[in-house]
Protein backbone atom coordinates (compact mmCIF):
# COMPACT_ATOMS: atom_id res chain seq x y z
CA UNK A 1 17.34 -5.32 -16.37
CA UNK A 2 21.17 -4.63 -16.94
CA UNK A 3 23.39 -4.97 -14.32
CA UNK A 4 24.16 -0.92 -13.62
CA UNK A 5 20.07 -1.23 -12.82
CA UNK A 6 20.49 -3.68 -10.34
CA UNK A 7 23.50 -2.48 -8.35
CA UNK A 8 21.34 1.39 -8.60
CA UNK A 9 18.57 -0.59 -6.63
CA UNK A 10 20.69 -2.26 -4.03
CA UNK A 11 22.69 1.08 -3.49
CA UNK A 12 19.40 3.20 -3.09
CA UNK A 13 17.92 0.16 -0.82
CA UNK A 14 21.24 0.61 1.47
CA UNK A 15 21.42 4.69 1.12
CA UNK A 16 17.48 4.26 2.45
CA UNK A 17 18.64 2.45 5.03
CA UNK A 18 21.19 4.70 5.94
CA UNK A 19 19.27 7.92 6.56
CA UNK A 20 16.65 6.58 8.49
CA UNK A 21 18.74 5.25 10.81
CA UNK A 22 20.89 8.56 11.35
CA UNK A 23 17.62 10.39 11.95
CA UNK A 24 17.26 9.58 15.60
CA UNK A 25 20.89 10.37 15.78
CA UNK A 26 20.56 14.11 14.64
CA UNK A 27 17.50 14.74 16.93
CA UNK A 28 14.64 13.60 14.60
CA UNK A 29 12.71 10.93 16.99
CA UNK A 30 15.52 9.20 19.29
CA UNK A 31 17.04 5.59 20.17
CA UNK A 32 16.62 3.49 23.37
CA UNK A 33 16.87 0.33 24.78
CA UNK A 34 14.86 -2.12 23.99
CA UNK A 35 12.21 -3.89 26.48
CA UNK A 36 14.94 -6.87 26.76
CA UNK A 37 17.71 -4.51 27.54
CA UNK A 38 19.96 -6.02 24.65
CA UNK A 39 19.67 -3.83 21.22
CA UNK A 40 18.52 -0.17 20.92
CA UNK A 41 15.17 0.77 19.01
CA UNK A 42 13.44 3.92 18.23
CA UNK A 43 12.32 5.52 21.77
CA UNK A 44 8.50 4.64 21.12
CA UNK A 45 8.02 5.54 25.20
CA UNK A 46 8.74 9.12 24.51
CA UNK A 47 5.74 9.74 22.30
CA UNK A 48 6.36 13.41 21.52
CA UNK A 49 6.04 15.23 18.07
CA UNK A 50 9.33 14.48 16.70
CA UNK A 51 8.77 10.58 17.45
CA UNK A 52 4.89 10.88 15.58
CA UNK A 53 6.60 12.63 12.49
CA UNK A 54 9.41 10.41 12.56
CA UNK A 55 7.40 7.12 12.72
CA UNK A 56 4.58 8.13 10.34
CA UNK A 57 7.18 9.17 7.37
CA UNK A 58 8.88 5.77 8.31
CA UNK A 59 5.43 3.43 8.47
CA UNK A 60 4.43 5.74 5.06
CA UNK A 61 7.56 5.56 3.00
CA UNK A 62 9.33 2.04 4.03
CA UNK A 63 5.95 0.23 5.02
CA UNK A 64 2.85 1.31 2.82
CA UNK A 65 4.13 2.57 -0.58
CA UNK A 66 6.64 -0.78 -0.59
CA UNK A 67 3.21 -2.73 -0.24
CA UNK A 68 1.34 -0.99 -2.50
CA UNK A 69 3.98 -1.94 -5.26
CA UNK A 70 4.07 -4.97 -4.60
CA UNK A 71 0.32 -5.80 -4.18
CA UNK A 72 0.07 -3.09 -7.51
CA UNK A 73 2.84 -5.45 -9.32
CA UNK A 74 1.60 -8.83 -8.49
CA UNK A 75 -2.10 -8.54 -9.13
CA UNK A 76 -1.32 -7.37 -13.12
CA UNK A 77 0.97 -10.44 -13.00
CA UNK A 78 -2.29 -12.49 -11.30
CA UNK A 79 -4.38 -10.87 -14.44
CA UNK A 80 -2.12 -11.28 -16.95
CA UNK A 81 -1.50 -15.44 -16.45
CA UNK A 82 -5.17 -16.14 -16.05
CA UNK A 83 -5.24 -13.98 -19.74
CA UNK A 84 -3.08 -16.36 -21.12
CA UNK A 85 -4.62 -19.72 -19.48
CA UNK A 86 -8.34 -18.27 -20.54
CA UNK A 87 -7.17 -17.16 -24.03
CA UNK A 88 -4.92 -20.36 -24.04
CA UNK A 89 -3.28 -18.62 -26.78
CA UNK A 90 0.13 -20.74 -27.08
CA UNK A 91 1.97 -18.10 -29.12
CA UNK A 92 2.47 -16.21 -26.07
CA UNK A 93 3.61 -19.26 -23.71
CA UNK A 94 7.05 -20.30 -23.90
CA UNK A 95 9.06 -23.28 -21.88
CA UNK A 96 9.93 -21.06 -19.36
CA UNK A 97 6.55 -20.06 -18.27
CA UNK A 98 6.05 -22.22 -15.64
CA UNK A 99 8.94 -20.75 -13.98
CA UNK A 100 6.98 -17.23 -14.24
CA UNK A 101 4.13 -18.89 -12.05
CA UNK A 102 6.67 -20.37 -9.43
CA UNK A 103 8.31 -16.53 -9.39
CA UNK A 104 5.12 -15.33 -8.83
CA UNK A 105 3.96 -17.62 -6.22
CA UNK A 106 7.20 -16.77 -4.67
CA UNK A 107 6.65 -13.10 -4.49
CA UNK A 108 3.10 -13.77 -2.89
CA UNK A 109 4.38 -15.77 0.06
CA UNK A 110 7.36 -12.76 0.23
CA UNK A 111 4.67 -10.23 0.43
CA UNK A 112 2.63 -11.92 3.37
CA UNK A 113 6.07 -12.60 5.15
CA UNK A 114 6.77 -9.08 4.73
CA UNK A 115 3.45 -8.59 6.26
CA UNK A 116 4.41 -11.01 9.32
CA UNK A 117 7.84 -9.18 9.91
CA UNK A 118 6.93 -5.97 9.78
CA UNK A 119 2.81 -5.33 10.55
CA UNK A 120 3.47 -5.80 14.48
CA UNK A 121 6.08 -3.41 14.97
CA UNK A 122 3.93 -1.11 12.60
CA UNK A 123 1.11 -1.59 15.16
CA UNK A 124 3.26 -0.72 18.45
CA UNK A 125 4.71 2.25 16.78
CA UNK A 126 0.95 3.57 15.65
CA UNK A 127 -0.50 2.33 19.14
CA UNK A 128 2.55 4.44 20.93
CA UNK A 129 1.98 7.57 18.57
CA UNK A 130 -1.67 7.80 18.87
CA UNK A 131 -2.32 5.88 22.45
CA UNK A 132 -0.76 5.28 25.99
CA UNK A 133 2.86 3.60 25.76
CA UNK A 134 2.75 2.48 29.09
CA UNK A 135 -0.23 0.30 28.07
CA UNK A 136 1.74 -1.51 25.25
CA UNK A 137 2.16 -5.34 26.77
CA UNK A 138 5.91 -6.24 27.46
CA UNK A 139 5.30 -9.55 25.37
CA UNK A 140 4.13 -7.52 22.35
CA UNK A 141 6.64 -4.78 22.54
CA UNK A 142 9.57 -7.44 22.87
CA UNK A 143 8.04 -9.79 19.96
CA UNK A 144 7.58 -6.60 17.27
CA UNK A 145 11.19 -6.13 16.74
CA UNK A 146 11.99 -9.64 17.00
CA UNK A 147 9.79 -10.41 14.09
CA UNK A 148 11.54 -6.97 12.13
CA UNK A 149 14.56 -7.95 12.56
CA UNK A 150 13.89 -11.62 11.46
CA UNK A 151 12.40 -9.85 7.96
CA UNK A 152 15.92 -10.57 6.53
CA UNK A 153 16.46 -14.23 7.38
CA UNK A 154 12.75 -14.95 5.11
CA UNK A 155 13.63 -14.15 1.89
CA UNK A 156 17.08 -16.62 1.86
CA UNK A 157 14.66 -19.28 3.14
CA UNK A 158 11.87 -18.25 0.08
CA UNK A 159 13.92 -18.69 -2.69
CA UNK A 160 15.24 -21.86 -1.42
CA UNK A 161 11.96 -23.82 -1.04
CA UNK A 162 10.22 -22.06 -3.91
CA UNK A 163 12.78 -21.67 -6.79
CA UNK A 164 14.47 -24.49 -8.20
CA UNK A 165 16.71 -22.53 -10.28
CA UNK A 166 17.70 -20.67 -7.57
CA UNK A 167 18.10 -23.88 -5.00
CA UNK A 168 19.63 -26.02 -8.22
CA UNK A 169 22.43 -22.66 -8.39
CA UNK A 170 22.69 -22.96 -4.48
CA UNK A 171 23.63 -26.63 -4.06
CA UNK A 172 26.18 -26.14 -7.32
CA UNK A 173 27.90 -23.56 -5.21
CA UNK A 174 28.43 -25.57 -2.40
CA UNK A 175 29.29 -28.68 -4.78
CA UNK A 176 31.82 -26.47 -5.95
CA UNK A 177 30.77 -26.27 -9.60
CA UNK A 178 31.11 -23.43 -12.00
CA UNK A 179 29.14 -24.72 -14.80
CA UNK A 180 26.08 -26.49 -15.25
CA UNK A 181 24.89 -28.30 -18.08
CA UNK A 182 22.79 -26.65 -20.69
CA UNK A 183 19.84 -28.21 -22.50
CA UNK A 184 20.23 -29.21 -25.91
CA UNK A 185 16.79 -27.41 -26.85
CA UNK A 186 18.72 -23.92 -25.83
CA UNK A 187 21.51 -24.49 -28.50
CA UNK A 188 20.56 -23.09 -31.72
CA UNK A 189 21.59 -24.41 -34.98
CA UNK A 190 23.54 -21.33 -36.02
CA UNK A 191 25.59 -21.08 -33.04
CA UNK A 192 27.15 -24.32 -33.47
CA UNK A 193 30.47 -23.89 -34.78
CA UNK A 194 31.61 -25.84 -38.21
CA UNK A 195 35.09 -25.34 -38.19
CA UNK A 196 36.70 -28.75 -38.57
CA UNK A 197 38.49 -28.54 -35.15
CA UNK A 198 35.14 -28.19 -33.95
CA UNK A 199 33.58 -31.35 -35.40
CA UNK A 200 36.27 -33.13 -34.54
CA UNK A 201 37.61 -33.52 -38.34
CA UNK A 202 41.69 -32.44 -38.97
């Protein structure tokens, strides 16, 4: 993945963002207050057609098909590193592979955190669509969003328990480093450079 792919996928994430939340703002669904009084949140009390359209595109679109690729993703990972442990075919295993198997426990525990964050305030916007709001319990309509919008402070934490490279780039940054040391196994032979400044010969 070059660069130009990754700054598409964080602009698209963002430009996502961005028209779901201006829906309610041009009369698709609507904003209120929350049950605490203190941030605004979609206006699950008025359960009217415009708030069922508006919440079923949003639990489809940033909810389902997002978990579907990633469950999709991960399990051909899952089959494809008990292929190589079964087969143990070596030729295909390189140095860095257990690093794949840390990335890919990594991406389990983000999936079932993403599941955490973001199943009960799927449930109170389903139970509100299709059932009674006024029977939703305070507790459970103040805890949903709480655990949405705690969704973004998971992943930071993630990739500093479960990656080392990630953690070991971390604690450089804050040690103020801008270059690490590189094995001498990832040097090859050709790259070295035999000028005699270079070996140290005049």
């Amino acid at each position: 993945m070059t660069t130009n792919t990754y700054v598409s996928m964080i602009l698209g994430a963002w430009i996502n963002g961005l028209f779901w939340a201006m829906m309610p703002i041009t009369g698709w669904a609507s904003y209120a207050p929350d049950p605490t009084g203190a941030t605004c949140t979609i206006n699950w009390r008025k359960n009217d057609t415009s708030f069922v359209s508006y919440t079923m595109t949003v639990i489809a679109i940033n909810f389902i098909v997002p978990l579907t690729v990633m469950f999709y993703c991960y399990y051909h990972v899952t089959r494809s590193i008990k292929h190589h442990a079964a087969s143990n075919c070596t030729a295909y295993l390189n140095r860095d592979w257990s690093d794949q198997v840390d990335v890919t426990k990594m991406s389990v525990i983000m999936i079932l955190m993403f599941l955490v964050a973001w199943s009960p305030y799927s449930i109170v916007c389903l139970w509100a669509s299709f059932g009674d709001p006024k029977k939703i319990p305070p507790s459970m309509a103040i805890i949903a969003p709480l655990f949405a919008k705690s969704s973004t402070f998971y992943n930071p934490c993630i990739y500093v328990a479960a990656n080392k490279r990630f953690r070991r780039a971390m604690f450089a940054m804050f040690k103020c480093q801008t270059h690490q040391a590189m094995p001498v196994t990832s040097v090859l032979p050709m790259d070295v450079s035999q000028s005699p400044r270079a070996s140290g010969r005049i």
